[in-house]
PDB file of N, CA and C in Angstrom:
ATOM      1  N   UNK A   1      19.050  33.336   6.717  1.00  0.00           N
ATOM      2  CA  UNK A   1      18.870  32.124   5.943  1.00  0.00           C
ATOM      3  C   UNK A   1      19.214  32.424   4.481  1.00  0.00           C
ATOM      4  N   UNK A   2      20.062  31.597   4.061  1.00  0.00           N
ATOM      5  CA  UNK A   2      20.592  31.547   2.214  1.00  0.00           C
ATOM      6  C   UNK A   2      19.465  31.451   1.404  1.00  0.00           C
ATOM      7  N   UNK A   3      19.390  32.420   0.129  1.00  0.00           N
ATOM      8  CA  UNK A   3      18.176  31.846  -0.238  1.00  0.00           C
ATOM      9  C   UNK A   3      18.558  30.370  -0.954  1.00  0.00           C
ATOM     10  N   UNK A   4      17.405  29.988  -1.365  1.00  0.00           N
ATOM     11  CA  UNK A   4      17.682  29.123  -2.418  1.00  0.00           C
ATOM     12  C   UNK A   4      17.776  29.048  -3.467  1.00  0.00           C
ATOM     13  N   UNK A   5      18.632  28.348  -4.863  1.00  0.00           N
ATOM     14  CA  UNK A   5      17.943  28.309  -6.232  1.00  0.00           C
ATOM     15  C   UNK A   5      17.197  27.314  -6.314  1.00  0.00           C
ATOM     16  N   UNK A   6      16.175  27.826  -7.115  1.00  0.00           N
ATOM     17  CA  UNK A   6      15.564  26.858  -7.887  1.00  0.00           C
ATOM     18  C   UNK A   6      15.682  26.241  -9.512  1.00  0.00           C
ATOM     19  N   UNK A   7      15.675  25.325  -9.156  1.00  0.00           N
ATOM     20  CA  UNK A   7      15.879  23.960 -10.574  1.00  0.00           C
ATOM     21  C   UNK A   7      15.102  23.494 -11.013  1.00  0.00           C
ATOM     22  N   UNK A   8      14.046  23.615 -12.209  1.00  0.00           N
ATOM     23  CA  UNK A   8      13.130  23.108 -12.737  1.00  0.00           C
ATOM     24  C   UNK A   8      13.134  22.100 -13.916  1.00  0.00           C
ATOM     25  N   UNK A   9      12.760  21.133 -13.966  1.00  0.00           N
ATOM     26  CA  UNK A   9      13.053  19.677 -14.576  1.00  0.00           C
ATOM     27  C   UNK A   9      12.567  19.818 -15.795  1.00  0.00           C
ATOM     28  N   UNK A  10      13.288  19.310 -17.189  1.00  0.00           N
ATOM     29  CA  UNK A  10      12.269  19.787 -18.207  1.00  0.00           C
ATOM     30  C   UNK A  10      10.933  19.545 -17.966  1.00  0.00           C
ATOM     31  N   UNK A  11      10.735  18.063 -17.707  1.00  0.00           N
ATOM     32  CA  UNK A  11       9.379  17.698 -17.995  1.00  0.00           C
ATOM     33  C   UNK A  11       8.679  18.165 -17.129  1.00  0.00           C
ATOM     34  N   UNK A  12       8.843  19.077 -16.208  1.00  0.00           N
ATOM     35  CA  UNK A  12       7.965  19.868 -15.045  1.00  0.00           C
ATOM     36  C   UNK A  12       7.688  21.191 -15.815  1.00  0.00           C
ATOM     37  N   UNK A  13       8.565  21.667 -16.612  1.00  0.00           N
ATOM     38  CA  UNK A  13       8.484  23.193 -16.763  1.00  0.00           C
ATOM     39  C   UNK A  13       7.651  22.792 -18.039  1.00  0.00           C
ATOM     40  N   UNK A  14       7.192  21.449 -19.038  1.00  0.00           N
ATOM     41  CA  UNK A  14       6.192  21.507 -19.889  1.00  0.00           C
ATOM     42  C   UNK A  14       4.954  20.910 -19.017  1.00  0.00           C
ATOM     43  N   UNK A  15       5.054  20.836 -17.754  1.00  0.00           N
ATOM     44  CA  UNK A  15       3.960  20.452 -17.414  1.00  0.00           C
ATOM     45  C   UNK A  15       3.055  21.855 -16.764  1.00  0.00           C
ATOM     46  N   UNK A  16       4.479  22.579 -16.237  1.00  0.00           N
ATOM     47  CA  UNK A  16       4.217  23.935 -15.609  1.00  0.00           C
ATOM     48  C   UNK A  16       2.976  24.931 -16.958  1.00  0.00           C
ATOM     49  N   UNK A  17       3.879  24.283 -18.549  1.00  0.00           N
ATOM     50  CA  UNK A  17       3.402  25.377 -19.483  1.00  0.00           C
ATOM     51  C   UNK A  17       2.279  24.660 -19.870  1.00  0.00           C
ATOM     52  N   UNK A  18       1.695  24.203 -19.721  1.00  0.00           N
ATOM     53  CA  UNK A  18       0.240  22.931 -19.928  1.00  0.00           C
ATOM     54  C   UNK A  18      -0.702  23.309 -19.374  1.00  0.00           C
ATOM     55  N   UNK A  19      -0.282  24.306 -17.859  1.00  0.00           N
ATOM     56  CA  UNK A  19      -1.214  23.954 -16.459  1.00  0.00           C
ATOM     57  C   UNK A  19      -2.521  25.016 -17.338  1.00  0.00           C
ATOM     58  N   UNK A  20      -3.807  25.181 -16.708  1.00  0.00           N
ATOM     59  CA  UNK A  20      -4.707  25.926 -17.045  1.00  0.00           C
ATOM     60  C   UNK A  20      -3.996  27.499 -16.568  1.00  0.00           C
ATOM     61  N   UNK A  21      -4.960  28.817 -17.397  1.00  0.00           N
ATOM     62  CA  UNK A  21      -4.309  29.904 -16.976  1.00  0.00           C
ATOM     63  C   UNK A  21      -4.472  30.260 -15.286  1.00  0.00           C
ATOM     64  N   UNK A  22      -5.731  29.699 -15.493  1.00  0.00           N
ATOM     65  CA  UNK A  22      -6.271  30.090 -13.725  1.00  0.00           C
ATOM     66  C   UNK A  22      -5.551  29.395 -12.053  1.00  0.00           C
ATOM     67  N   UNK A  23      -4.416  28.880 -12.785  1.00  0.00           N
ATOM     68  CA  UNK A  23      -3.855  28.099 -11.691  1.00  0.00           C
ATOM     69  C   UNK A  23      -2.194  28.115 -12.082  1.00  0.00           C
ATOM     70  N   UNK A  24      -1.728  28.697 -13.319  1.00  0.00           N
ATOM     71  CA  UNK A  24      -0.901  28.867 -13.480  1.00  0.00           C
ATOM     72  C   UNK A  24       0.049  30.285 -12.376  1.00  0.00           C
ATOM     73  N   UNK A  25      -0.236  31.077 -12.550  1.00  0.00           N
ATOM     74  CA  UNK A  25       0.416  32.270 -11.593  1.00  0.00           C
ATOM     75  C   UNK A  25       0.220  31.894 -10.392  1.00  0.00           C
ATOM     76  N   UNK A  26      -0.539  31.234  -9.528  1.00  0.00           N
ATOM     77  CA  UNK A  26      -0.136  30.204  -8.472  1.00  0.00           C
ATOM     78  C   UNK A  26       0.605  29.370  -7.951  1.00  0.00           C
ATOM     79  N   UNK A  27       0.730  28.811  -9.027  1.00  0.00           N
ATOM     80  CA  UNK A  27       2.449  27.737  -8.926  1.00  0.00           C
ATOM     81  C   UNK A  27       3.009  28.672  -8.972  1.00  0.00           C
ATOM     82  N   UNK A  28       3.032  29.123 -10.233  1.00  0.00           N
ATOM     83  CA  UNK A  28       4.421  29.959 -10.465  1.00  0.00           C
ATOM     84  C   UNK A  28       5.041  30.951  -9.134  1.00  0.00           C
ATOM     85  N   UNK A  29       4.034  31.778  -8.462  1.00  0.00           N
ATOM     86  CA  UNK A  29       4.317  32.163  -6.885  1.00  0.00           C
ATOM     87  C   UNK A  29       4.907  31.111  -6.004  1.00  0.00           C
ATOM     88  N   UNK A  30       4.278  30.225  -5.967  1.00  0.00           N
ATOM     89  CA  UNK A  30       4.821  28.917  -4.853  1.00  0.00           C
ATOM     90  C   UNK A  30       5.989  28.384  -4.838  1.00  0.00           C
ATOM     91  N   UNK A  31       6.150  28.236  -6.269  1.00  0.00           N
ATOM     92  CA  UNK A  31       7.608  28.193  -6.346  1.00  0.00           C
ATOM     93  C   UNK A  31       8.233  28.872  -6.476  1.00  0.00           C
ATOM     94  N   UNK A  32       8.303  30.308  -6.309  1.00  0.00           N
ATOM     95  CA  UNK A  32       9.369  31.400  -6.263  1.00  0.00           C
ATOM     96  C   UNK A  32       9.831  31.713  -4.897  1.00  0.00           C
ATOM     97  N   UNK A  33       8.772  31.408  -4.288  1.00  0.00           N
ATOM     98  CA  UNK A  33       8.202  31.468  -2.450  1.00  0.00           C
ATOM     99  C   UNK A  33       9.541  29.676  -1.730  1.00  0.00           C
ATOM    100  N   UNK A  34       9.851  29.404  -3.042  1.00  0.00           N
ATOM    101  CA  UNK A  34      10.503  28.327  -2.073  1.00  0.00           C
ATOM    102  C   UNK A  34      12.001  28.253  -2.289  1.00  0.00           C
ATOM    103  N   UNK A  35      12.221  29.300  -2.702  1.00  0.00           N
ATOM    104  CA  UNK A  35      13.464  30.223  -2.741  1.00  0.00           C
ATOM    105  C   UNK A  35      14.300  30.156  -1.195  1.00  0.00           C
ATOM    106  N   UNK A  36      13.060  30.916  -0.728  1.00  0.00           N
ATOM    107  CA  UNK A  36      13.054  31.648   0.730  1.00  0.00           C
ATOM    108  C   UNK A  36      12.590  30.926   1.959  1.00  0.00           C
ATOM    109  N   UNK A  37      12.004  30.173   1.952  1.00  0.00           N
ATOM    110  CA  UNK A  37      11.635  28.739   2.310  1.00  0.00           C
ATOM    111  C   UNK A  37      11.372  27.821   1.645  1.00  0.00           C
ATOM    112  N   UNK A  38      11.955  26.293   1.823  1.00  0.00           N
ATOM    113  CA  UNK A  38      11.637  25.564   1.095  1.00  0.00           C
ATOM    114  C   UNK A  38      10.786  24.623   1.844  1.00  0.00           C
ATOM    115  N   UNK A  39      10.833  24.932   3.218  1.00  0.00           N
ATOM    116  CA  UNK A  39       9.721  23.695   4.017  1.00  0.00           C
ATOM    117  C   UNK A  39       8.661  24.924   4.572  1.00  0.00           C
ATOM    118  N   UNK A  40       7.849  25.453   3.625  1.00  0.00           N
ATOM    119  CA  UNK A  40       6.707  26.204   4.423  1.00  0.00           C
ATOM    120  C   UNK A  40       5.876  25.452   4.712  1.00  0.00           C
ATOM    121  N   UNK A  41       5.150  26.290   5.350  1.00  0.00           N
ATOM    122  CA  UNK A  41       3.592  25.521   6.198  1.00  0.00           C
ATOM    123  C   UNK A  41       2.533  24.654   5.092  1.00  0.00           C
ATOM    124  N   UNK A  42       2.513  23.599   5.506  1.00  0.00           N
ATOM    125  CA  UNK A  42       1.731  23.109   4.436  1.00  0.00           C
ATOM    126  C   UNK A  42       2.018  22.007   3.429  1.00  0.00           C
ATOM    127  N   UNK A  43       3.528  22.129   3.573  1.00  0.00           N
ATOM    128  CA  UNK A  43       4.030  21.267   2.706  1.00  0.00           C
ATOM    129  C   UNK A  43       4.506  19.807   3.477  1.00  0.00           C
ATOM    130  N   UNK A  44       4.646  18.856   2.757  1.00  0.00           N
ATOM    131  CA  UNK A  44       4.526  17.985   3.611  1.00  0.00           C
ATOM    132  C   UNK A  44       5.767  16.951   2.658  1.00  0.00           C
ATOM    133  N   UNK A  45       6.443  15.939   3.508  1.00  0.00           N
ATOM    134  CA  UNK A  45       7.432  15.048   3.239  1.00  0.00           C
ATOM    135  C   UNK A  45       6.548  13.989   2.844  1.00  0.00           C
ATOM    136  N   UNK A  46       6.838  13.116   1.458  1.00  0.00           N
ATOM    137  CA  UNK A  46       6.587  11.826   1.083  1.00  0.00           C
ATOM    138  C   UNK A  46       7.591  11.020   1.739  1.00  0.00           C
ATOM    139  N   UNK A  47       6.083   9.718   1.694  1.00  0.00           N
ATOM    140  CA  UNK A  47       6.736   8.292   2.699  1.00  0.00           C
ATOM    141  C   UNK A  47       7.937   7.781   1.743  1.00  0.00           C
ATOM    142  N   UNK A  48       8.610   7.344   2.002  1.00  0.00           N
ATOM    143  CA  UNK A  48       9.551   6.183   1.145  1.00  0.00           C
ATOM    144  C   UNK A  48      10.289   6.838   0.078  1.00  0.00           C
ATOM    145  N   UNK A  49      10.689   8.541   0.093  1.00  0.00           N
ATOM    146  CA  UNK A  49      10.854   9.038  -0.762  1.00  0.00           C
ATOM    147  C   UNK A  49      11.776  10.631  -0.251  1.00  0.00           C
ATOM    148  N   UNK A  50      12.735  11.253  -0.874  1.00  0.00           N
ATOM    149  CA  UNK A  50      13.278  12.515  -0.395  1.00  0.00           C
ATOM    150  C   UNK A  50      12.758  13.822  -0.911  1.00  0.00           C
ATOM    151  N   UNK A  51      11.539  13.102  -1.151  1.00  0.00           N
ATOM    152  CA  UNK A  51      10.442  14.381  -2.453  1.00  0.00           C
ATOM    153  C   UNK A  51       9.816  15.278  -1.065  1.00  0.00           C
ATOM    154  N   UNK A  52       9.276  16.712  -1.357  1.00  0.00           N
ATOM    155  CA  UNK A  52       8.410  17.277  -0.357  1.00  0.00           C
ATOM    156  C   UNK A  52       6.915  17.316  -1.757  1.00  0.00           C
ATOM    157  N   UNK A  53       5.979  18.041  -1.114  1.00  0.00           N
ATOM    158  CA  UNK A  53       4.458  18.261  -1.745  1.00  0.00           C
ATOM    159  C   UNK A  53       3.695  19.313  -0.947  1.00  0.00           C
ATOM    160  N   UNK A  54       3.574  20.026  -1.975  1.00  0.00           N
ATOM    161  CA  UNK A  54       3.180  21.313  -1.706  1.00  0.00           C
ATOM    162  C   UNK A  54       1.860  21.163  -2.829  1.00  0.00           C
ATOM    163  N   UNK A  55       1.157  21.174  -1.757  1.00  0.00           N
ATOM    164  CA  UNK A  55      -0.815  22.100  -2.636  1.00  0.00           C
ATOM    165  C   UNK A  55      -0.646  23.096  -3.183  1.00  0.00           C
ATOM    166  N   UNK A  56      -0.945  23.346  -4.198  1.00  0.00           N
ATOM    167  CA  UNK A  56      -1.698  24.311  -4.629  1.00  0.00           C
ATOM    168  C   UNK A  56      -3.143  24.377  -5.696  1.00  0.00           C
ATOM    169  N   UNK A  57      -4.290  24.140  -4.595  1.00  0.00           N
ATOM    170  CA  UNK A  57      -5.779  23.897  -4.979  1.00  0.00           C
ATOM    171  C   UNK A  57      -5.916  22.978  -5.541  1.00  0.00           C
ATOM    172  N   UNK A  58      -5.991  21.811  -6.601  1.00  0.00           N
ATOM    173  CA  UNK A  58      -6.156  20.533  -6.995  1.00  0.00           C
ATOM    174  C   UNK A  58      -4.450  20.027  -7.287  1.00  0.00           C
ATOM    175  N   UNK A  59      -3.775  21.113  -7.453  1.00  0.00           N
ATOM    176  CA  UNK A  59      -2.502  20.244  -8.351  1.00  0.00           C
ATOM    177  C   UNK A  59      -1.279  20.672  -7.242  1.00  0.00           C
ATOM    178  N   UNK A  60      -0.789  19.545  -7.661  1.00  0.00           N
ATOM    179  CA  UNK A  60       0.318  19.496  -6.690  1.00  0.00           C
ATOM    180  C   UNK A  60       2.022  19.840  -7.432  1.00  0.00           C
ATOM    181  N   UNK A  61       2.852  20.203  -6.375  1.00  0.00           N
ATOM    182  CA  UNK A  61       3.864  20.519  -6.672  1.00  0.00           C
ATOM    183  C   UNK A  61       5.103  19.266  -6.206  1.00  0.00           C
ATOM    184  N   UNK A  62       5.823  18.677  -6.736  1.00  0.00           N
ATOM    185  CA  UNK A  62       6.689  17.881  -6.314  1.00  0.00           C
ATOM    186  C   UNK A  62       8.208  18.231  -6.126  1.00  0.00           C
ATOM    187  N   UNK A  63       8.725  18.258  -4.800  1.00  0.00           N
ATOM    188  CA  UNK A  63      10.373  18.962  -5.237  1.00  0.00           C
ATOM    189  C   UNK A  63      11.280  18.269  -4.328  1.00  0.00           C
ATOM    190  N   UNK A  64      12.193  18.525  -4.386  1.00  0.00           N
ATOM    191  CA  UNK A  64      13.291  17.819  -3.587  1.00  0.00           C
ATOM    192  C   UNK A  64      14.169  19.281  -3.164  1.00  0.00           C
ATOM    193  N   UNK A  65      15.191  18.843  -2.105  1.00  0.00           N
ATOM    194  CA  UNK A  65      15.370  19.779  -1.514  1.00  0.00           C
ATOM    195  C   UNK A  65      17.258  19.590  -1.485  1.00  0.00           C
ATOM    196  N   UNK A  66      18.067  20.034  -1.862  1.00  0.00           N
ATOM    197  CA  UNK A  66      19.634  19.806  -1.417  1.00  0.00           C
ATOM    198  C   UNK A  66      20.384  20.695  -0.424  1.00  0.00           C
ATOM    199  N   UNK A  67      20.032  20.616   0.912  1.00  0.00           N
ATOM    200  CA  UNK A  67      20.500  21.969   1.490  1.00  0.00           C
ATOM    201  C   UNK A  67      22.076  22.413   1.784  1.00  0.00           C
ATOM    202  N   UNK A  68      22.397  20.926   1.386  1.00  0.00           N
ATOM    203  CA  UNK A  68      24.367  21.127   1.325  1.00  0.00           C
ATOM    204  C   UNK A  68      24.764  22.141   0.079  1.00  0.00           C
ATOM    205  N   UNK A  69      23.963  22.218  -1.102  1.00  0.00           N
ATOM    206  CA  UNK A  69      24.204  22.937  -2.246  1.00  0.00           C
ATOM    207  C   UNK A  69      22.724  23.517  -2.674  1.00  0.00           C
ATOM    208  N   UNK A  70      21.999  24.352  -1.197  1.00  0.00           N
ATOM    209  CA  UNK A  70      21.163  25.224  -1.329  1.00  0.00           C
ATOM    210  C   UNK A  70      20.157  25.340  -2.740  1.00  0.00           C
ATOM    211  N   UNK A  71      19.961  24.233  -3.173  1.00  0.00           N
ATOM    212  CA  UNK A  71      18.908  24.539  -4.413  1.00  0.00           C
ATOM    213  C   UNK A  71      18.122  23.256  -3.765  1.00  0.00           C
ATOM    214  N   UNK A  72      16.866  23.659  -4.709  1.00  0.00           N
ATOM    215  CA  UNK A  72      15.453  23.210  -4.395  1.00  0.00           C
ATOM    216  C   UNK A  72      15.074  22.685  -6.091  1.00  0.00           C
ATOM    217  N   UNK A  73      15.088  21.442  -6.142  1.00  0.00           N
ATOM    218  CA  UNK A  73      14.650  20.795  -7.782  1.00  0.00           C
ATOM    219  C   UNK A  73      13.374  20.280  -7.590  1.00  0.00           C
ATOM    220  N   UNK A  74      12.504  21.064  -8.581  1.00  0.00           N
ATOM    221  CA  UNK A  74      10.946  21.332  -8.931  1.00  0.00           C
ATOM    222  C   UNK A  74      11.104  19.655  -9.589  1.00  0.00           C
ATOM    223  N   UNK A  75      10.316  18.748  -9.276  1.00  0.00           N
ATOM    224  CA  UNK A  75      10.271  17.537 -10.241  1.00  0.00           C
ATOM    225  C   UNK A  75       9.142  17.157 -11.226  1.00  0.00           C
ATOM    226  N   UNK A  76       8.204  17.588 -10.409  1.00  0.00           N
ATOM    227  CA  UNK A  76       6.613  17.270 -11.215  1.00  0.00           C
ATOM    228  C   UNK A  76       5.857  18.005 -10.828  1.00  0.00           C
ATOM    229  N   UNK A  77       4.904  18.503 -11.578  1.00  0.00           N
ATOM    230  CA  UNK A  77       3.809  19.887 -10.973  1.00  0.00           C
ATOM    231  C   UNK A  77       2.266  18.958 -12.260  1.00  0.00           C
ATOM    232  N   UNK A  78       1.224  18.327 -11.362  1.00  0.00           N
ATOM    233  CA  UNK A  78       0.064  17.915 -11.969  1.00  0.00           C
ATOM    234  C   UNK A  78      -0.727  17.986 -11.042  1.00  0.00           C
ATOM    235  N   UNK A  79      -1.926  17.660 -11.353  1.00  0.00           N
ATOM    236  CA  UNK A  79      -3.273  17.683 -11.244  1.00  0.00           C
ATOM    237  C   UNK A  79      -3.321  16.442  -9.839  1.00  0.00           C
ATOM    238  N   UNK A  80      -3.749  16.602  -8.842  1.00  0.00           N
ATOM    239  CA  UNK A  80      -3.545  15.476  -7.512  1.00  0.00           C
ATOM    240  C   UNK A  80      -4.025  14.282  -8.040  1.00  0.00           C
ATOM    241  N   UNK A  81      -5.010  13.804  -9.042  1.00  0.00           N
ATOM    242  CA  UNK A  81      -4.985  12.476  -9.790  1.00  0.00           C
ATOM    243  C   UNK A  81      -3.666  11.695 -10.078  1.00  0.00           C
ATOM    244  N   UNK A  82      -2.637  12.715 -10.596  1.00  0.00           N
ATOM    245  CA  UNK A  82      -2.224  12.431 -11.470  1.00  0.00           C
ATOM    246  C   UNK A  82      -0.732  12.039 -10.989  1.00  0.00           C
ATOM    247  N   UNK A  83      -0.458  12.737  -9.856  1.00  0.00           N
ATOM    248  CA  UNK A  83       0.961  13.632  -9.478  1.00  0.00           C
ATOM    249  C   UNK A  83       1.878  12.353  -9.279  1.00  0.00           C
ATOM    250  N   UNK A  84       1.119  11.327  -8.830  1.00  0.00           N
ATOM    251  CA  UNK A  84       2.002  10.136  -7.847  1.00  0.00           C
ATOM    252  C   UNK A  84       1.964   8.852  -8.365  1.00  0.00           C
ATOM    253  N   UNK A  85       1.860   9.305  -9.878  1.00  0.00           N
ATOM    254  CA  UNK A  85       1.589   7.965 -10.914  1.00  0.00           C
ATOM    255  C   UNK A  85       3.238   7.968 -11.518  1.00  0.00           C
ATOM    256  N   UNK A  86       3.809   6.992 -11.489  1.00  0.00           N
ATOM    257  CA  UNK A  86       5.051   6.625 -11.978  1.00  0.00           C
ATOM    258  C   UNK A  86       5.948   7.772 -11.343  1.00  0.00           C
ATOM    259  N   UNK A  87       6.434   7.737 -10.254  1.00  0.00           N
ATOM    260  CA  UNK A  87       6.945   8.613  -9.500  1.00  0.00           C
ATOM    261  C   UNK A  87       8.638   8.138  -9.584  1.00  0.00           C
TER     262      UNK A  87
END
């Protein structure tokens, strides 16, 4: 399997640099981890939408997936309140 690149959106990577410290090196794993898979266990497809969502402990990860041109674009990374507000 190819790996993937990953593409991180500005406004994700200031949301990435926002996150608390204690949950930060978490994402930051999860999404390095979706390199190598981008549909792991756990992650799940939005309705009405070509986004996937991946947990990690309250905050969620939002990404899309292009497998014709093997990259994976990070879109939004917040707090599960927050994640699916103006999507």
């Amino acid at each position: 399997m190819a790996s993937y690149k990953i593409e991180i959106k500005k406004s994700a990577a200031k949301e990435i640099e926002n996150l608390p410290s204690t949950i930060l090196k978490r994402v930051i794993s999860h999404i390095q981890e979706l390199s190598n898979d981008p549909r792991p266990n756990g992650c799940k497809k939005l309705s009405g939408d070509e986004k996937y969502r991946l947990r990690v402990g309250d905050y969620r990860i939002l990404y899309e997936i292009e497998d014709e041109i093997v990259t994976v674009y990070v879109v939004k990374v917040a707090h599960r309140k927050e994640v699916y507000r103006m999507l």
